[in-house]
N, C-alpha and C. Protein backbone atom coordinates (compact mmCIF):
# COMPACT_ATOMS: atom_id res chain seq x y z
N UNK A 1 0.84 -1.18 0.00
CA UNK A 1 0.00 0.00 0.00
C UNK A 1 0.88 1.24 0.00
N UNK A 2 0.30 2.18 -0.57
CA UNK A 2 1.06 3.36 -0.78
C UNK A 2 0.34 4.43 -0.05
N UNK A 3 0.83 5.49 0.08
CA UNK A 3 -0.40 6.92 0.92
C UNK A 3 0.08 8.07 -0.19
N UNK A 4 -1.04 8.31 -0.82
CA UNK A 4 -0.97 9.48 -1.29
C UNK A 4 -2.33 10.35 -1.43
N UNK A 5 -1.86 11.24 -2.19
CA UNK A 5 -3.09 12.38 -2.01
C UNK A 5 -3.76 12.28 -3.70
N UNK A 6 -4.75 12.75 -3.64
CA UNK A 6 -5.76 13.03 -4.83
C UNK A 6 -5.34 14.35 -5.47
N UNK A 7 -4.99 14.70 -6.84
CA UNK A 7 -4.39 16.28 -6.86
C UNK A 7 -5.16 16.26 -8.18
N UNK A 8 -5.81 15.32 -8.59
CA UNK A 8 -7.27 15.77 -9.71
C UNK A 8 -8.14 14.56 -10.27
N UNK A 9 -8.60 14.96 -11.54
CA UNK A 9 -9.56 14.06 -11.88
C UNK A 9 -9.07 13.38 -13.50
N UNK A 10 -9.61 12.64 -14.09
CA UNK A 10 -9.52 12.15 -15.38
C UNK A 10 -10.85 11.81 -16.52
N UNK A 11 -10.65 12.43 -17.29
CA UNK A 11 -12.07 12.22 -17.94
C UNK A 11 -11.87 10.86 -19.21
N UNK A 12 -12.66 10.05 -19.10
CA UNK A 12 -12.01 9.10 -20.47
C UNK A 12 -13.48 8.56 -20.85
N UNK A 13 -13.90 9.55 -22.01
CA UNK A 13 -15.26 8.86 -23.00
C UNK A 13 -15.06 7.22 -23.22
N UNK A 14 -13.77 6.76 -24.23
CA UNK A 14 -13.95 5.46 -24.48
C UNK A 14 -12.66 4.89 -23.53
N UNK A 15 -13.03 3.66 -23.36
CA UNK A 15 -12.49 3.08 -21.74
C UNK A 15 -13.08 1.37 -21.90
N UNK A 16 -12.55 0.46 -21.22
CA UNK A 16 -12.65 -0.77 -20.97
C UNK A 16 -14.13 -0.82 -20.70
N UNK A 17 -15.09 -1.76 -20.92
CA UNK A 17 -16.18 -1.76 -20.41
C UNK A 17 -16.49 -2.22 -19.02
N UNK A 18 -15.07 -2.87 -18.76
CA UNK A 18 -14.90 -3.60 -17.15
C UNK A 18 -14.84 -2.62 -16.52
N UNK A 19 -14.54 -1.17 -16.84
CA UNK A 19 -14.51 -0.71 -16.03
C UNK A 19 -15.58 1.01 -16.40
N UNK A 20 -16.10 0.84 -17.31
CA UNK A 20 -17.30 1.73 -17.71
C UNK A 20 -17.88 2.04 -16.29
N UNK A 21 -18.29 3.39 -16.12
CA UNK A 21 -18.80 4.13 -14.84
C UNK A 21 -17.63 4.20 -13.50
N UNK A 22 -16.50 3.96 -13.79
CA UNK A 22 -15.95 3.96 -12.54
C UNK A 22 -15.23 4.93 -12.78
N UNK A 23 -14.92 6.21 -11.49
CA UNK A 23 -14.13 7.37 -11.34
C UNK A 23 -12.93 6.99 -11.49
N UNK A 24 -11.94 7.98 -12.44
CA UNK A 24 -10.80 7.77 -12.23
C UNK A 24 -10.42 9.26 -12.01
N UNK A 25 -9.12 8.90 -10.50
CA UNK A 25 -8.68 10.06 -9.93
C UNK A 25 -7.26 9.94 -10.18
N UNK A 26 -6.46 11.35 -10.61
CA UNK A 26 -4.87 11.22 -10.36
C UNK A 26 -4.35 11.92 -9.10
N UNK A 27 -3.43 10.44 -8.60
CA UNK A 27 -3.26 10.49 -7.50
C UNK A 27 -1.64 10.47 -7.06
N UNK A 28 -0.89 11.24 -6.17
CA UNK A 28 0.83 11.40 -6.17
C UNK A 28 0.83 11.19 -4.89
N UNK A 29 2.17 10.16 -4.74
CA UNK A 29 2.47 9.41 -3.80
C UNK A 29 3.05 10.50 -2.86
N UNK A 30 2.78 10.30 -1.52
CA UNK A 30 3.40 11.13 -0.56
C UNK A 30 3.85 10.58 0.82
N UNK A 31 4.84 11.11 1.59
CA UNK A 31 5.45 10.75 2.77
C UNK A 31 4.28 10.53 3.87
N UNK A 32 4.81 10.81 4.38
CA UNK A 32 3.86 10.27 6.06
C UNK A 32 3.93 11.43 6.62
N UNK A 33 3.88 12.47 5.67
CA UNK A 33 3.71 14.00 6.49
C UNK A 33 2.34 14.46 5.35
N UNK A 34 2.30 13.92 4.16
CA UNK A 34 1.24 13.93 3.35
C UNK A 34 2.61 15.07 2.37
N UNK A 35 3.52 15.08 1.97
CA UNK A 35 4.49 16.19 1.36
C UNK A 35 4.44 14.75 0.05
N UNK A 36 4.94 15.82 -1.02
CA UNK A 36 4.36 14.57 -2.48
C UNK A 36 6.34 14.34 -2.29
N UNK A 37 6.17 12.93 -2.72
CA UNK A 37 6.95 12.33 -2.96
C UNK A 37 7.44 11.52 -4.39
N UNK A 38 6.41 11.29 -5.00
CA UNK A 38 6.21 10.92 -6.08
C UNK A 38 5.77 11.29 -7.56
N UNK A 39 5.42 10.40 -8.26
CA UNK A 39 4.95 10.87 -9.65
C UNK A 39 3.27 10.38 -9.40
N UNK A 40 3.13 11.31 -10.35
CA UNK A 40 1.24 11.41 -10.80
C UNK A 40 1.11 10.20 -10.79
N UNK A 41 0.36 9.47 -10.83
CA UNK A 41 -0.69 8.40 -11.61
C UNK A 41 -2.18 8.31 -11.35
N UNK A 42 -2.80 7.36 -12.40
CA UNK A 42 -4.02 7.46 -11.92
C UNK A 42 -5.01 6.11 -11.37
N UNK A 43 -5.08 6.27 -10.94
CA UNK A 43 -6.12 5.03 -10.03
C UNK A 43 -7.50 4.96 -10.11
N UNK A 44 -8.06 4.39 -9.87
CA UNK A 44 -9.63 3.88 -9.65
C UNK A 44 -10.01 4.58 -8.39
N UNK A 45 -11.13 4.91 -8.10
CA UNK A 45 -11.71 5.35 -6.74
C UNK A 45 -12.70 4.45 -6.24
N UNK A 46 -12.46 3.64 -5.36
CA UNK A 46 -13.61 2.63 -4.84
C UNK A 46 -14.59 3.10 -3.33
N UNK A 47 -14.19 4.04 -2.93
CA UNK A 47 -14.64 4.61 -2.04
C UNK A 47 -15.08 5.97 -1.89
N UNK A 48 -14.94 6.54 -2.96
CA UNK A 48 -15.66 8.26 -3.09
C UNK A 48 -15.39 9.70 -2.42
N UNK A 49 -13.66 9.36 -3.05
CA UNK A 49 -12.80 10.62 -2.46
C UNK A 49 -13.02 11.72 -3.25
N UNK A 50 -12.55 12.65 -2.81
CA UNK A 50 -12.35 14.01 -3.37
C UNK A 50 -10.87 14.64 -3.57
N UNK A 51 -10.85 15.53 -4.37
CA UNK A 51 -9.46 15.78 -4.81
C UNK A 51 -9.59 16.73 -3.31
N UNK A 52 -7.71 16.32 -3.15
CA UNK A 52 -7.16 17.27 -1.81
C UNK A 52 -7.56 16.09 -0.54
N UNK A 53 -7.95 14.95 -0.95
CA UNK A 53 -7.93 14.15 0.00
C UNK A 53 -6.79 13.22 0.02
N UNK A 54 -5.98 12.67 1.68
CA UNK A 54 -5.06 11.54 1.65
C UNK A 54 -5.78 10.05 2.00
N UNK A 55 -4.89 9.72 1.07
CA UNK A 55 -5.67 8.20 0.43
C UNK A 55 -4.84 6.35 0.61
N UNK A 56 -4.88 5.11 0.79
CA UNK A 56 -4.40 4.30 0.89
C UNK A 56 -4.82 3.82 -0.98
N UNK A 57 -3.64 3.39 -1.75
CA UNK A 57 -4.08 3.29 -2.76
C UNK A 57 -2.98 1.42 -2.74
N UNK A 58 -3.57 0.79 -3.93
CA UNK A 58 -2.52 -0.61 -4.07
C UNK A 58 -2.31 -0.80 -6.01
N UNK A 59 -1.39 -1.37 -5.47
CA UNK A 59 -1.14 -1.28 -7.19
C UNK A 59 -0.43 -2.94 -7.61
N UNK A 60 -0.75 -3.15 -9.03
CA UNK A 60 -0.24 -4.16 -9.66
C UNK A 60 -1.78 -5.14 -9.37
N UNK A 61 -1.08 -6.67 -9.31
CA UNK A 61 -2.14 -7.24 -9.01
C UNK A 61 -3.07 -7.07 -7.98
N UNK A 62 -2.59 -6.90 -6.94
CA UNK A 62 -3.92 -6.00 -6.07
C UNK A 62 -4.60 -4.97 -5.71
N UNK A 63 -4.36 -4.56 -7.16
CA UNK A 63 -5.72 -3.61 -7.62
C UNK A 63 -6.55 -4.31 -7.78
N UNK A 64 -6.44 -5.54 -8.38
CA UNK A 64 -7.81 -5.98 -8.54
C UNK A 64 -8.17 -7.44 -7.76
N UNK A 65 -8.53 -6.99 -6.57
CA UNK A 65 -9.07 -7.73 -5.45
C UNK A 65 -9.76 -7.01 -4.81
N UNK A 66 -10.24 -5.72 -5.04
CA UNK A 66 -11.51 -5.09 -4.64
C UNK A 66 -13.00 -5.73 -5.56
N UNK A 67 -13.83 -5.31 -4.94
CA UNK A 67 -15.36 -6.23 -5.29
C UNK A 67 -15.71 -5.05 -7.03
N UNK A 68 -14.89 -3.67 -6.34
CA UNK A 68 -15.40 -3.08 -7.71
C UNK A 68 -14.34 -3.24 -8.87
N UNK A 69 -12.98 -3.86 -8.88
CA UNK A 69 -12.79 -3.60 -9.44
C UNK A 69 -12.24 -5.41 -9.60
N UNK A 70 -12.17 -6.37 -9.13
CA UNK A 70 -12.36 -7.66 -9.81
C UNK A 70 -12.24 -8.14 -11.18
N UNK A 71 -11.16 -8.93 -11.76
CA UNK A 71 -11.25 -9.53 -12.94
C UNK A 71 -10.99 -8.22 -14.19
N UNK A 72 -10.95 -7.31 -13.99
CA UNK A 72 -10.59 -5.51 -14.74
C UNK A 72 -9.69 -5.26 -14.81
N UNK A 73 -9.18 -4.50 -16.37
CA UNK A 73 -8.03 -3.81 -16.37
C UNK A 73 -7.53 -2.52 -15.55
N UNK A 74 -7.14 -2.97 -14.32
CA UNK A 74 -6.76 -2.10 -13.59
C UNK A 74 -5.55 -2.08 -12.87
N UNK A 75 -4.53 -1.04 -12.79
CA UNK A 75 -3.16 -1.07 -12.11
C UNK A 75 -2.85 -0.47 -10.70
N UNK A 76 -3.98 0.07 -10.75
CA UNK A 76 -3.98 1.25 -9.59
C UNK A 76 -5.44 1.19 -8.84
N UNK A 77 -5.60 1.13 -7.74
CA UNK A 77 -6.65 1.52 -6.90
C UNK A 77 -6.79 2.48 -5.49
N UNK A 78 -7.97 3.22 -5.36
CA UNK A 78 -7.71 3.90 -3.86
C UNK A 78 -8.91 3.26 -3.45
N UNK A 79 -8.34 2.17 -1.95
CA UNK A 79 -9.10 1.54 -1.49
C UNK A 79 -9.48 2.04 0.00
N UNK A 80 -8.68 2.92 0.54
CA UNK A 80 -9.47 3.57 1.78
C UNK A 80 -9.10 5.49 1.81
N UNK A 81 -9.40 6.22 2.65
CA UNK A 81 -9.54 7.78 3.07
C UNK A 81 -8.44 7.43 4.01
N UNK A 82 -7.98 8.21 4.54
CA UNK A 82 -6.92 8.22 5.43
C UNK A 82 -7.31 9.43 6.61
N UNK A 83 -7.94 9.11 7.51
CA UNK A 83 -8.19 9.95 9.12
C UNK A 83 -7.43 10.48 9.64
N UNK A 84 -6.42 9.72 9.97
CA UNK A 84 -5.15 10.19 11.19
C UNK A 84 -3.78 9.40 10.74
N UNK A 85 -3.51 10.03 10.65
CA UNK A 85 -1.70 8.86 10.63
C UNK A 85 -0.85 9.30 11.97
N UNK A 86 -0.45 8.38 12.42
CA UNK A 86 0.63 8.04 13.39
C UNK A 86 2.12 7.34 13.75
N UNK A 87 3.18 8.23 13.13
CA UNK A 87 4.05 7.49 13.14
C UNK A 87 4.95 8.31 14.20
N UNK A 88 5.83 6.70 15.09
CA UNK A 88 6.55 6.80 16.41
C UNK A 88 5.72 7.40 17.57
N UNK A 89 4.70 7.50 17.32
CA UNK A 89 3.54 7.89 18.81
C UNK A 89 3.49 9.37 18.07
N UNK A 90 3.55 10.00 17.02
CA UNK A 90 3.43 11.09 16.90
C UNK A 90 2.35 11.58 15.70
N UNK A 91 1.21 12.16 15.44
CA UNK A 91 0.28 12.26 15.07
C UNK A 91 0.87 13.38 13.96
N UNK A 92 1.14 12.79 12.73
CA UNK A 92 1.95 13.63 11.31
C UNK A 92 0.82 14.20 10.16
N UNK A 93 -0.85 13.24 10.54
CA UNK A 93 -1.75 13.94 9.39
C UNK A 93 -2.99 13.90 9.99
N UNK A 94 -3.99 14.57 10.15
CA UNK A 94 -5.26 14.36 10.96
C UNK A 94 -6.40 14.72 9.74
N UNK A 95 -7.15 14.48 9.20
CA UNK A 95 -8.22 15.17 8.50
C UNK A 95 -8.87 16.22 8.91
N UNK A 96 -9.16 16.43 10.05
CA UNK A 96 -9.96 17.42 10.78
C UNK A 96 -8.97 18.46 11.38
């Protein structure tokens, strides 16, 4: 699993039918302070984030071991929101 943030959206008229109706968000990998660390990519949204949100995303084959995205051409997924992070007893990202 990776943590990164949502920094936009993707529009794609023609697309896999496996995966017809499903949001795709681009999403950049970031530290455990939420600071980008990485390069763009784009992922699937299985849970109904918003851009400017930090995210648990998985990639390669387990992208597709979510229920929405199963048996689909998919490389990338964001499978949870991210609340609070805590690393060494010290509270580095809070949502609120």
């Amino acid at each position: 699993m990776l943590i990164a943030r949502v920094i936009g959206t993707t529009v794609s008229t023609v697309k896999d039918e496996k995966i017809s109706g499903q949001k795709l968000l681009v999403v950049r990998q970031t530290d455990e302070r939420g600071t980008a660390v990485g390069k763009p990519y784009v992922a699937i949204d299985t849970v109904g984030v918003g851009v400017g949100e930090l995210v648990l995303t998985c990639a390669g084959s387990s992208a597709r071991q979510t229920s929405q995205t199963k048996d689909c051409p998919v490389d990338a997924v964001i499978m949870a929101v991210i609340d609070t992070l805590e690393v060494d007893g010290e509270i580095t990202f809070s949502k609120s």
